[in-house]
PDB file of N, CA and C in Angstrom:
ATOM      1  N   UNK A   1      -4.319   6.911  -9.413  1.00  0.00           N
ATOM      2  CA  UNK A   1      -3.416   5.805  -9.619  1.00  0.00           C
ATOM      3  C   UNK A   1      -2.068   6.384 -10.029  1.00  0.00           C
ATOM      4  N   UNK A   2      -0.912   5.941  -9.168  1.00  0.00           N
ATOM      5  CA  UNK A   2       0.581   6.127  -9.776  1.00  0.00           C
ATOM      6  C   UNK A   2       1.095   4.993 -10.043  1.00  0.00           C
ATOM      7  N   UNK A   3       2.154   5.254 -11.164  1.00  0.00           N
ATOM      8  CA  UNK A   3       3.347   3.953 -11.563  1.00  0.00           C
ATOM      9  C   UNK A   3       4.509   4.362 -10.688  1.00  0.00           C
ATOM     10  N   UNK A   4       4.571   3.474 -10.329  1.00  0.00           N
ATOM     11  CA  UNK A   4       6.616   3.457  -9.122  1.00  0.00           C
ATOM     12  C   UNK A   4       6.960   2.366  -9.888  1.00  0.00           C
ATOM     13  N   UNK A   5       8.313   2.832 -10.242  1.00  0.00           N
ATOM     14  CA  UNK A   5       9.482   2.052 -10.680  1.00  0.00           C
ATOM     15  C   UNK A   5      10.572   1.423 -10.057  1.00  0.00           C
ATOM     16  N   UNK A   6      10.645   0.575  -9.563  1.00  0.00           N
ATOM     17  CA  UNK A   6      11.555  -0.344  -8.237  1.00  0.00           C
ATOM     18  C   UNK A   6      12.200  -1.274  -9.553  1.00  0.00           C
ATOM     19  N   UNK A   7      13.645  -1.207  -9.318  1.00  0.00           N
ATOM     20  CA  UNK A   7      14.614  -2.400  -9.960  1.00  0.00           C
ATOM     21  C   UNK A   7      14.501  -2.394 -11.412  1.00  0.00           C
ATOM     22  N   UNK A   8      13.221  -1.596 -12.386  1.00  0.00           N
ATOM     23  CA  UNK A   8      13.203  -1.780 -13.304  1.00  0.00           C
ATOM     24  C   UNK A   8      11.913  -2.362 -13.972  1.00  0.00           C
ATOM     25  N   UNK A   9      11.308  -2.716 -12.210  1.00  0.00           N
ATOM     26  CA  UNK A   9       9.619  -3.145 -12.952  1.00  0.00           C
ATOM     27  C   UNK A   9       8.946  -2.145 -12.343  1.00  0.00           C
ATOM     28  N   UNK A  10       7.524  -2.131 -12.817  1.00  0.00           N
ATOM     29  CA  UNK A  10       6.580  -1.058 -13.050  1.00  0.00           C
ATOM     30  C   UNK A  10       5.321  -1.540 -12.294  1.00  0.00           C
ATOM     31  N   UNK A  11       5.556  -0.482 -11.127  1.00  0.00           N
ATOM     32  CA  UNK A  11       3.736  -1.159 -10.215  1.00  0.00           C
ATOM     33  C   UNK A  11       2.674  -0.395 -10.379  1.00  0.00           C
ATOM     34  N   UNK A  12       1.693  -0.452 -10.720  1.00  0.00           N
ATOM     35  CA  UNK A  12       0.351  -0.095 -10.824  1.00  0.00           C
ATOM     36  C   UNK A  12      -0.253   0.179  -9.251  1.00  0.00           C
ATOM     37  N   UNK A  13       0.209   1.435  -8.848  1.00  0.00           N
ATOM     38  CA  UNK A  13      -0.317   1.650  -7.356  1.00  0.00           C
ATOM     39  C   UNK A  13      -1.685   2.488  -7.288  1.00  0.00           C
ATOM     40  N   UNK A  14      -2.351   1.744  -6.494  1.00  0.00           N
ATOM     41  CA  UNK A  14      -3.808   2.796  -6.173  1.00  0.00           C
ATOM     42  C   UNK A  14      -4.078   2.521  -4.908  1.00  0.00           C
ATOM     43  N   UNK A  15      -5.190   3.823  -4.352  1.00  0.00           N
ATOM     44  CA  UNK A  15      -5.253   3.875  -3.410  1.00  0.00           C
ATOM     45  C   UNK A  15      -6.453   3.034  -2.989  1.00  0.00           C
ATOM     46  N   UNK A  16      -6.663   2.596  -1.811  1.00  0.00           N
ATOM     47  CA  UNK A  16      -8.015   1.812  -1.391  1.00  0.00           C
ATOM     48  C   UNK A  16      -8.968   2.477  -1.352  1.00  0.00           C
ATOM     49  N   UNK A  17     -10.141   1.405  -1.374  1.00  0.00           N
ATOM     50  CA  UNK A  17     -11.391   1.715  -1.814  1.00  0.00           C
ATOM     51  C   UNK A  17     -12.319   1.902  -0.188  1.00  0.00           C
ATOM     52  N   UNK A  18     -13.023   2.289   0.332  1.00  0.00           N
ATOM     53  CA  UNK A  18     -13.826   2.567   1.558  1.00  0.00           C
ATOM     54  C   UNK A  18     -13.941   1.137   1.830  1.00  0.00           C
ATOM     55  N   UNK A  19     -14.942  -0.209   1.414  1.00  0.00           N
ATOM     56  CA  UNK A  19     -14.751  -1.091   1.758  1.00  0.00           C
ATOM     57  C   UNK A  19     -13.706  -2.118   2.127  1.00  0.00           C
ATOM     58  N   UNK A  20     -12.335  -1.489   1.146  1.00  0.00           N
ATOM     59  CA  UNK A  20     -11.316  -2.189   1.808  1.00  0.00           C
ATOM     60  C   UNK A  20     -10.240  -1.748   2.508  1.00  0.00           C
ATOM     61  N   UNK A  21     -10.651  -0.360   3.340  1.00  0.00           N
ATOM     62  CA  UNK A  21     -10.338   0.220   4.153  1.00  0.00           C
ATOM     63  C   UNK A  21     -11.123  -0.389   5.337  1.00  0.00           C
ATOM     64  N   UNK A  22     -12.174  -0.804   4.988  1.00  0.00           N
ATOM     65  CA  UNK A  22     -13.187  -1.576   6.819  1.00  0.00           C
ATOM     66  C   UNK A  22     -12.746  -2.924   6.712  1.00  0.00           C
ATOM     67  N   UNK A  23     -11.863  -3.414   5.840  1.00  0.00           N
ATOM     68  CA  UNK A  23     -11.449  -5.255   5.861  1.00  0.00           C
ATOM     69  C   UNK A  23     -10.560  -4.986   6.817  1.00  0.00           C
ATOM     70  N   UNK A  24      -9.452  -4.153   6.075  1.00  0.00           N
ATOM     71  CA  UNK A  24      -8.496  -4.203   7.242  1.00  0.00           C
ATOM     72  C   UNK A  24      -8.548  -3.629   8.896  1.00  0.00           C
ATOM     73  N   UNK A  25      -9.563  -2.826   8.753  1.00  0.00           N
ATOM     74  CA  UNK A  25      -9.977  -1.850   9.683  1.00  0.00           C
ATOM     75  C   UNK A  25     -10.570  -3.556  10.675  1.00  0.00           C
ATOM     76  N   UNK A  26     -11.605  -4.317  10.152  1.00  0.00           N
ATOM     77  CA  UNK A  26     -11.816  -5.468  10.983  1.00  0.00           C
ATOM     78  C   UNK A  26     -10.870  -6.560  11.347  1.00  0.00           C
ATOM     79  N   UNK A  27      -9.811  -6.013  10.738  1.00  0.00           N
ATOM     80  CA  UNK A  27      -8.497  -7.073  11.013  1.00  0.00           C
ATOM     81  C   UNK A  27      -7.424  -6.878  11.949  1.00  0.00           C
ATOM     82  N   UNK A  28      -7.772  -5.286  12.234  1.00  0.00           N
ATOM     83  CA  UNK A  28      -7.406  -5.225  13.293  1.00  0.00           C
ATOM     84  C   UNK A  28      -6.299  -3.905  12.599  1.00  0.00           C
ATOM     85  N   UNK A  29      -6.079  -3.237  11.393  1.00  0.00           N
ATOM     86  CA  UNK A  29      -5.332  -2.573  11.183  1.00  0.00           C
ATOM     87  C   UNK A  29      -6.212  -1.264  10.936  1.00  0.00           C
ATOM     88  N   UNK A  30      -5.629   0.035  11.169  1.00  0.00           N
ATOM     89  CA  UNK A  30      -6.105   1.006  11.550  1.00  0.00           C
ATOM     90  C   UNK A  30      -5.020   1.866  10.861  1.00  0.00           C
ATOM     91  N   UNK A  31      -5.001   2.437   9.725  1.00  0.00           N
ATOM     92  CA  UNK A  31      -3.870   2.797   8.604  1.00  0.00           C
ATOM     93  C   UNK A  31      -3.146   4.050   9.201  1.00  0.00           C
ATOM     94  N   UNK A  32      -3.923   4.978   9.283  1.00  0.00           N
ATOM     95  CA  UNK A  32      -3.418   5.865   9.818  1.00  0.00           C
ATOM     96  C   UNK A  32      -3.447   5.891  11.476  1.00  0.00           C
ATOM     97  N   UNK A  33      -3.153   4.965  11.936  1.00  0.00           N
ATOM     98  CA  UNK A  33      -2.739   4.722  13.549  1.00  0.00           C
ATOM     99  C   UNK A  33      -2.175   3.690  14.140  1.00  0.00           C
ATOM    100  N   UNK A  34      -1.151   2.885  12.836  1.00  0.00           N
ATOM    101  CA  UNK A  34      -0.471   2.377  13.091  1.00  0.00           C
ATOM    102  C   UNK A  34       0.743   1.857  14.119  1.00  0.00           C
ATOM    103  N   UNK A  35       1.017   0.693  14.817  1.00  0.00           N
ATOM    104  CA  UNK A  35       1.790   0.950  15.702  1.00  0.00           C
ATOM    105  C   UNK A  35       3.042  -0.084  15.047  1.00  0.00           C
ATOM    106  N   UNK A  36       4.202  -0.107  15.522  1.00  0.00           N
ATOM    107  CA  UNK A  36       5.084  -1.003  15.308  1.00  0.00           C
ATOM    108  C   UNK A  36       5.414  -2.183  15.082  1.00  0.00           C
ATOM    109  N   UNK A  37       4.521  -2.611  15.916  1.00  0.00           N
ATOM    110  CA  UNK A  37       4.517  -4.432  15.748  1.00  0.00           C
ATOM    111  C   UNK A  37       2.987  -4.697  14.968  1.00  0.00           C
ATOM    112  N   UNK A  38       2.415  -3.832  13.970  1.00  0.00           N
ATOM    113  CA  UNK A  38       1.299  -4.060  13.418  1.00  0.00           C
ATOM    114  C   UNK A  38       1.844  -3.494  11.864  1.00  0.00           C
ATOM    115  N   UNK A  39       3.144  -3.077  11.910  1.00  0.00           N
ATOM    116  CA  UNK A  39       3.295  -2.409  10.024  1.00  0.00           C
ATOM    117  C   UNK A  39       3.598  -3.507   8.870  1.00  0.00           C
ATOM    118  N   UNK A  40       4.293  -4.809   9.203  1.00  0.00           N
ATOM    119  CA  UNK A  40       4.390  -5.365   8.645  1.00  0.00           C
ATOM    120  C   UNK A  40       3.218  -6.186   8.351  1.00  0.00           C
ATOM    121  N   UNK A  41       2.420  -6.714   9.141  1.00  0.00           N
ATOM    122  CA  UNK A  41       1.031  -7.636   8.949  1.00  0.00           C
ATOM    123  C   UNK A  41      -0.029  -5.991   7.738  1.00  0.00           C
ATOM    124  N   UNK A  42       0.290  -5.269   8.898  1.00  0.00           N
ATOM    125  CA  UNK A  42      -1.062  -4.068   7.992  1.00  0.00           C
ATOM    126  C   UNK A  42      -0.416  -3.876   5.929  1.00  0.00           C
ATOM    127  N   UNK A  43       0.807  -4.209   6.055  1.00  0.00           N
ATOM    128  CA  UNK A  43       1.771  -4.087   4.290  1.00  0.00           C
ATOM    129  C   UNK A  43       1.439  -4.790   3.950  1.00  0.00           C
ATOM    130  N   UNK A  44       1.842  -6.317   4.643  1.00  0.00           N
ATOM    131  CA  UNK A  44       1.441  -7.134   3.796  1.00  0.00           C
ATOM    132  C   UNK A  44      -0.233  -7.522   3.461  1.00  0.00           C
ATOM    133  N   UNK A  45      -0.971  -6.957   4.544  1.00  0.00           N
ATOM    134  CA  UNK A  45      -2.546  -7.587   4.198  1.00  0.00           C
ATOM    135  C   UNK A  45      -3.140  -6.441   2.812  1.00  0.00           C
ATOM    136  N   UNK A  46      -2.477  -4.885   2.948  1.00  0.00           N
ATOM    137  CA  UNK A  46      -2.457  -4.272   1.884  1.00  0.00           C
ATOM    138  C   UNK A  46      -2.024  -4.915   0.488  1.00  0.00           C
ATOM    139  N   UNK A  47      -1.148  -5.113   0.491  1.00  0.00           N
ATOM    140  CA  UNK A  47      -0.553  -5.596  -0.572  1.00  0.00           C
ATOM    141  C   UNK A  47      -1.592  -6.233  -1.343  1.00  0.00           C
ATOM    142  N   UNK A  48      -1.588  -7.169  -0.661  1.00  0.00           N
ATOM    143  CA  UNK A  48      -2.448  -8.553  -1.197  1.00  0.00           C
ATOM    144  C   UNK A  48      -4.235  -7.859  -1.584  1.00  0.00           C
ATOM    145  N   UNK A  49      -4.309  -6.727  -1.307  1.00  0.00           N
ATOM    146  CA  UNK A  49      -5.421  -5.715  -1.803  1.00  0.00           C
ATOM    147  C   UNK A  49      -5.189  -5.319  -3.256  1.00  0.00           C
ATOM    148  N   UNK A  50      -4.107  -4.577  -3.199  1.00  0.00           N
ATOM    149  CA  UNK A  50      -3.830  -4.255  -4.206  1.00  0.00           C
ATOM    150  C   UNK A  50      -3.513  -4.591  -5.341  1.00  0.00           C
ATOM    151  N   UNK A  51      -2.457  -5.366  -4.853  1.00  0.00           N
ATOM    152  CA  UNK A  51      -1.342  -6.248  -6.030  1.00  0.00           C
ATOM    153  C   UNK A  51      -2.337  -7.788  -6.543  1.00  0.00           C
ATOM    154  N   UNK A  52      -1.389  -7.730  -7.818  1.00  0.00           N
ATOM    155  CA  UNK A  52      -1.784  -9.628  -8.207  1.00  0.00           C
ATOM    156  C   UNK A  52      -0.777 -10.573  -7.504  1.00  0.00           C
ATOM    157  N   UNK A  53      -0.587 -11.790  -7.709  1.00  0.00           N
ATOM    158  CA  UNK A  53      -0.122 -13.176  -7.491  1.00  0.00           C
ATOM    159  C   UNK A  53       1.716 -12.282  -8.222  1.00  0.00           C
ATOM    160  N   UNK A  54       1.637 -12.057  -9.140  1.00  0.00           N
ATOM    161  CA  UNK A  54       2.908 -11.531 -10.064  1.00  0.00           C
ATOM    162  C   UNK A  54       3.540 -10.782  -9.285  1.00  0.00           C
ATOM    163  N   UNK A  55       2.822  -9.288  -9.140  1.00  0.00           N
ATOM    164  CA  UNK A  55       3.325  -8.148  -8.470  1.00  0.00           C
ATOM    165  C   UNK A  55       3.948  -8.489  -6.617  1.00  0.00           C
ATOM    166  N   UNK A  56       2.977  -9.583  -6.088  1.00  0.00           N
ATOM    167  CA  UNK A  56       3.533  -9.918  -4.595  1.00  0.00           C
ATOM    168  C   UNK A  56       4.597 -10.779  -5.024  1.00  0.00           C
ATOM    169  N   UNK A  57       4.685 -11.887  -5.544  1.00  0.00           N
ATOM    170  CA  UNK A  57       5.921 -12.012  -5.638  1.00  0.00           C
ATOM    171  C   UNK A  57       7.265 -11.436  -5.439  1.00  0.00           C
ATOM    172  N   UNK A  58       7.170 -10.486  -6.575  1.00  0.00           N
ATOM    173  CA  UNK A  58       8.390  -9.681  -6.796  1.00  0.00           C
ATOM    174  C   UNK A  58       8.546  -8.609  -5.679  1.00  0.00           C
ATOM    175  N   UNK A  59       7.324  -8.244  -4.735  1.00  0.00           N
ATOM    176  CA  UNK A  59       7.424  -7.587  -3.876  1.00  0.00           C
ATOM    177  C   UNK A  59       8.452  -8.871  -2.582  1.00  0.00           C
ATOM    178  N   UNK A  60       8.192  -9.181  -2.446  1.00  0.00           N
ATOM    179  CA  UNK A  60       8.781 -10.316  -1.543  1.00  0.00           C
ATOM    180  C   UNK A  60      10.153 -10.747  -1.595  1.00  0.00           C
ATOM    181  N   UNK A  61      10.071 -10.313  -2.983  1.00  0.00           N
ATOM    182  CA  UNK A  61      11.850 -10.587  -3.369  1.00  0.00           C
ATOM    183  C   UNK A  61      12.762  -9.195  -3.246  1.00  0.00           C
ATOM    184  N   UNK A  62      12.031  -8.022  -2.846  1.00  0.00           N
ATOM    185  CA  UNK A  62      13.110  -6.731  -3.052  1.00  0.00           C
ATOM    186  C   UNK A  62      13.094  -5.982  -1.866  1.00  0.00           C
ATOM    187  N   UNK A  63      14.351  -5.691  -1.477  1.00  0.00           N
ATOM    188  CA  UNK A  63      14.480  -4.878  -0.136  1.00  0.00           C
ATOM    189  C   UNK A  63      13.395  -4.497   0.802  1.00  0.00           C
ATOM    190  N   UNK A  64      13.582  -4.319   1.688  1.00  0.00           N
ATOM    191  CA  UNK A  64      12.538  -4.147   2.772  1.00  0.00           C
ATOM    192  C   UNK A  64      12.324  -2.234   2.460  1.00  0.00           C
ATOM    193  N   UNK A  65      13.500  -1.256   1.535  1.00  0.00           N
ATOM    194  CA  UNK A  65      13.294  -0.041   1.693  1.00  0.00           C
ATOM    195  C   UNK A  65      12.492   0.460   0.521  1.00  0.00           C
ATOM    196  N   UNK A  66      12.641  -0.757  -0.468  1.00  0.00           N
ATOM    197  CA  UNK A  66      11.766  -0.666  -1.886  1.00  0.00           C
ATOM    198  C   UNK A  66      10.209  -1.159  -1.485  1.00  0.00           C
ATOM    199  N   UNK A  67      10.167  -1.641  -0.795  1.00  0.00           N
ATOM    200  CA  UNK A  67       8.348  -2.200  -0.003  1.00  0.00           C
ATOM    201  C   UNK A  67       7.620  -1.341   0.207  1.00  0.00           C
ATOM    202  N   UNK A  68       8.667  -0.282   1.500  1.00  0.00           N
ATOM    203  CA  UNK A  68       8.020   0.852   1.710  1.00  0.00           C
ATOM    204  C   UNK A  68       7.527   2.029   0.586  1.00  0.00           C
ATOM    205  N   UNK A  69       8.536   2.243  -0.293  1.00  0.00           N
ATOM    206  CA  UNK A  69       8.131   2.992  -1.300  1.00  0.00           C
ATOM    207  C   UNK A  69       7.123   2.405  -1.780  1.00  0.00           C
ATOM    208  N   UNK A  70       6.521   1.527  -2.284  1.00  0.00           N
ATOM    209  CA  UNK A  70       5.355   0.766  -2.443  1.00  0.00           C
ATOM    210  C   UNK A  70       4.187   1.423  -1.574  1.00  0.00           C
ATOM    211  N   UNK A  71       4.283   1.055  -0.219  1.00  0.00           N
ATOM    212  CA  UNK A  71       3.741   1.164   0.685  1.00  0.00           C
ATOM    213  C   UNK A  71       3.226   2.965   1.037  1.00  0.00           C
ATOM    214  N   UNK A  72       4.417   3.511   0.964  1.00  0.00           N
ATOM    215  CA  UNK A  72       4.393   5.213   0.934  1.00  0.00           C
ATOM    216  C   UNK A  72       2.986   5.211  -0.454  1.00  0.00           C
ATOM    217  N   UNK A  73       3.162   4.789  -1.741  1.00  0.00           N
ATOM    218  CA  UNK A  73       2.278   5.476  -2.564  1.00  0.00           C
ATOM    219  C   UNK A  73       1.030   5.339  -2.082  1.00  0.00           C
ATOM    220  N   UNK A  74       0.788   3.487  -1.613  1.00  0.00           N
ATOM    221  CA  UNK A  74      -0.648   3.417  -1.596  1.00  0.00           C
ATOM    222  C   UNK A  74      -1.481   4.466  -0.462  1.00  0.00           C
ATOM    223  N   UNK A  75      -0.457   4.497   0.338  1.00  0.00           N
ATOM    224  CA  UNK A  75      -1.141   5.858   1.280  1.00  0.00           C
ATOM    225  C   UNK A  75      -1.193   6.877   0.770  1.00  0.00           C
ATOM    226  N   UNK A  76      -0.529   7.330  -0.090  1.00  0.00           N
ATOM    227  CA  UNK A  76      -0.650   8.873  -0.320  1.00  0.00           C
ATOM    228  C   UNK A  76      -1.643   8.921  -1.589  1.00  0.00           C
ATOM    229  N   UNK A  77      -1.944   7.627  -1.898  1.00  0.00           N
ATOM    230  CA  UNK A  77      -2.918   7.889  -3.454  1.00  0.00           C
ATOM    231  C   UNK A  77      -4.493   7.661  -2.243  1.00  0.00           C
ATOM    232  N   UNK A  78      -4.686   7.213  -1.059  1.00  0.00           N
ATOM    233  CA  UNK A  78      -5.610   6.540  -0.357  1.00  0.00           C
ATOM    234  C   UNK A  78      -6.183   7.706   0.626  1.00  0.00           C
ATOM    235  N   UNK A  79      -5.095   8.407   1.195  1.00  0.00           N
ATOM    236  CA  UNK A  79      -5.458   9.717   2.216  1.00  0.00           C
ATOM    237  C   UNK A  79      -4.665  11.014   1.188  1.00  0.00           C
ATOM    238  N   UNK A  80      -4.911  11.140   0.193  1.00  0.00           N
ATOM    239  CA  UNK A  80      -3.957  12.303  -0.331  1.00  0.00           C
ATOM    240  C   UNK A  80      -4.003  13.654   0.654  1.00  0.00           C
ATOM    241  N   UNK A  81      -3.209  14.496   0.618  1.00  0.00           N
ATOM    242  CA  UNK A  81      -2.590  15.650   0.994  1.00  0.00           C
ATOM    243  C   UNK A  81      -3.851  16.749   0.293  1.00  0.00           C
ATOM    244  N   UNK A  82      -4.193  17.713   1.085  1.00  0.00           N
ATOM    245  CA  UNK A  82      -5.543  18.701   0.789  1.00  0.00           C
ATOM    246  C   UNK A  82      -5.341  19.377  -0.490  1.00  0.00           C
ATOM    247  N   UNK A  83      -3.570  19.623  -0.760  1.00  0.00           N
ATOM    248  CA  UNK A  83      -3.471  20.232  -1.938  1.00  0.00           C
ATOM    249  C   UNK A  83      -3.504  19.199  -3.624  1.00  0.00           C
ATOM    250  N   UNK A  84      -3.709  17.722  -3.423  1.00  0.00           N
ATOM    251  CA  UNK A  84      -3.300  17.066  -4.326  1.00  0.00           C
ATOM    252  C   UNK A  84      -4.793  16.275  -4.596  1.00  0.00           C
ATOM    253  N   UNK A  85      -5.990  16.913  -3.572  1.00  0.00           N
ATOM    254  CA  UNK A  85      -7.485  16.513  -4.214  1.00  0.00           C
ATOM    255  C   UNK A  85      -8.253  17.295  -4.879  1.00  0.00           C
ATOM    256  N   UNK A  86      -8.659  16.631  -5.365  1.00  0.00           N
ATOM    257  CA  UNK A  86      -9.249  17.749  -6.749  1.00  0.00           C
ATOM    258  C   UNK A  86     -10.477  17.656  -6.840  1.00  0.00           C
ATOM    259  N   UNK A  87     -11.274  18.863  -6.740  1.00  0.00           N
ATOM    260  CA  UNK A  87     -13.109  19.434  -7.020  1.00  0.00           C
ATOM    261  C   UNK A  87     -13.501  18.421  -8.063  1.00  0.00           C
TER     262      UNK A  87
END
């Protein structure tokens, strides 16, 4: 789990869990094989994984480049990098 700081509030980011990696996976989103006209539906159906009623809100209200940073953690806390998993 990481904290990202956007505008001054504080998100509680984690990465998904195997089962809610196959929700979206049956919804038709495929995380790491994403195509263009599927990033915004695959963010927002994430989101709403992750986040509360509070946290989407305020997501909804802030830049489309502050989303992504959002969006960047939950992937990288979800598929981390070989050097950043730990025995």
């Amino acid at each position: 789990m990481r904290e990202i700081e956007i505008n001054g509030r504080r998100f509680q980011v984690r990465g998904l869990k195997r089962k809610e990696i196959r929700t979206l996976r049956e919804q038709g989103f495929v995380l790491l094989a994403l195509k263009g006209e599927d990033l915004d539906a695959a963010q927002d159906a994430t989101f709403e994984i992750v986040f509360g009623p509070e946290d989407l809100a305020a997501i909804d209200e802030m830049d489309n480049r502050d989303a992504l940073k959002l969006w960047d953690a939950i992937l990288r806390e979800t598929y981390p990098a070989a050097d950043e998993i730990k025995n």
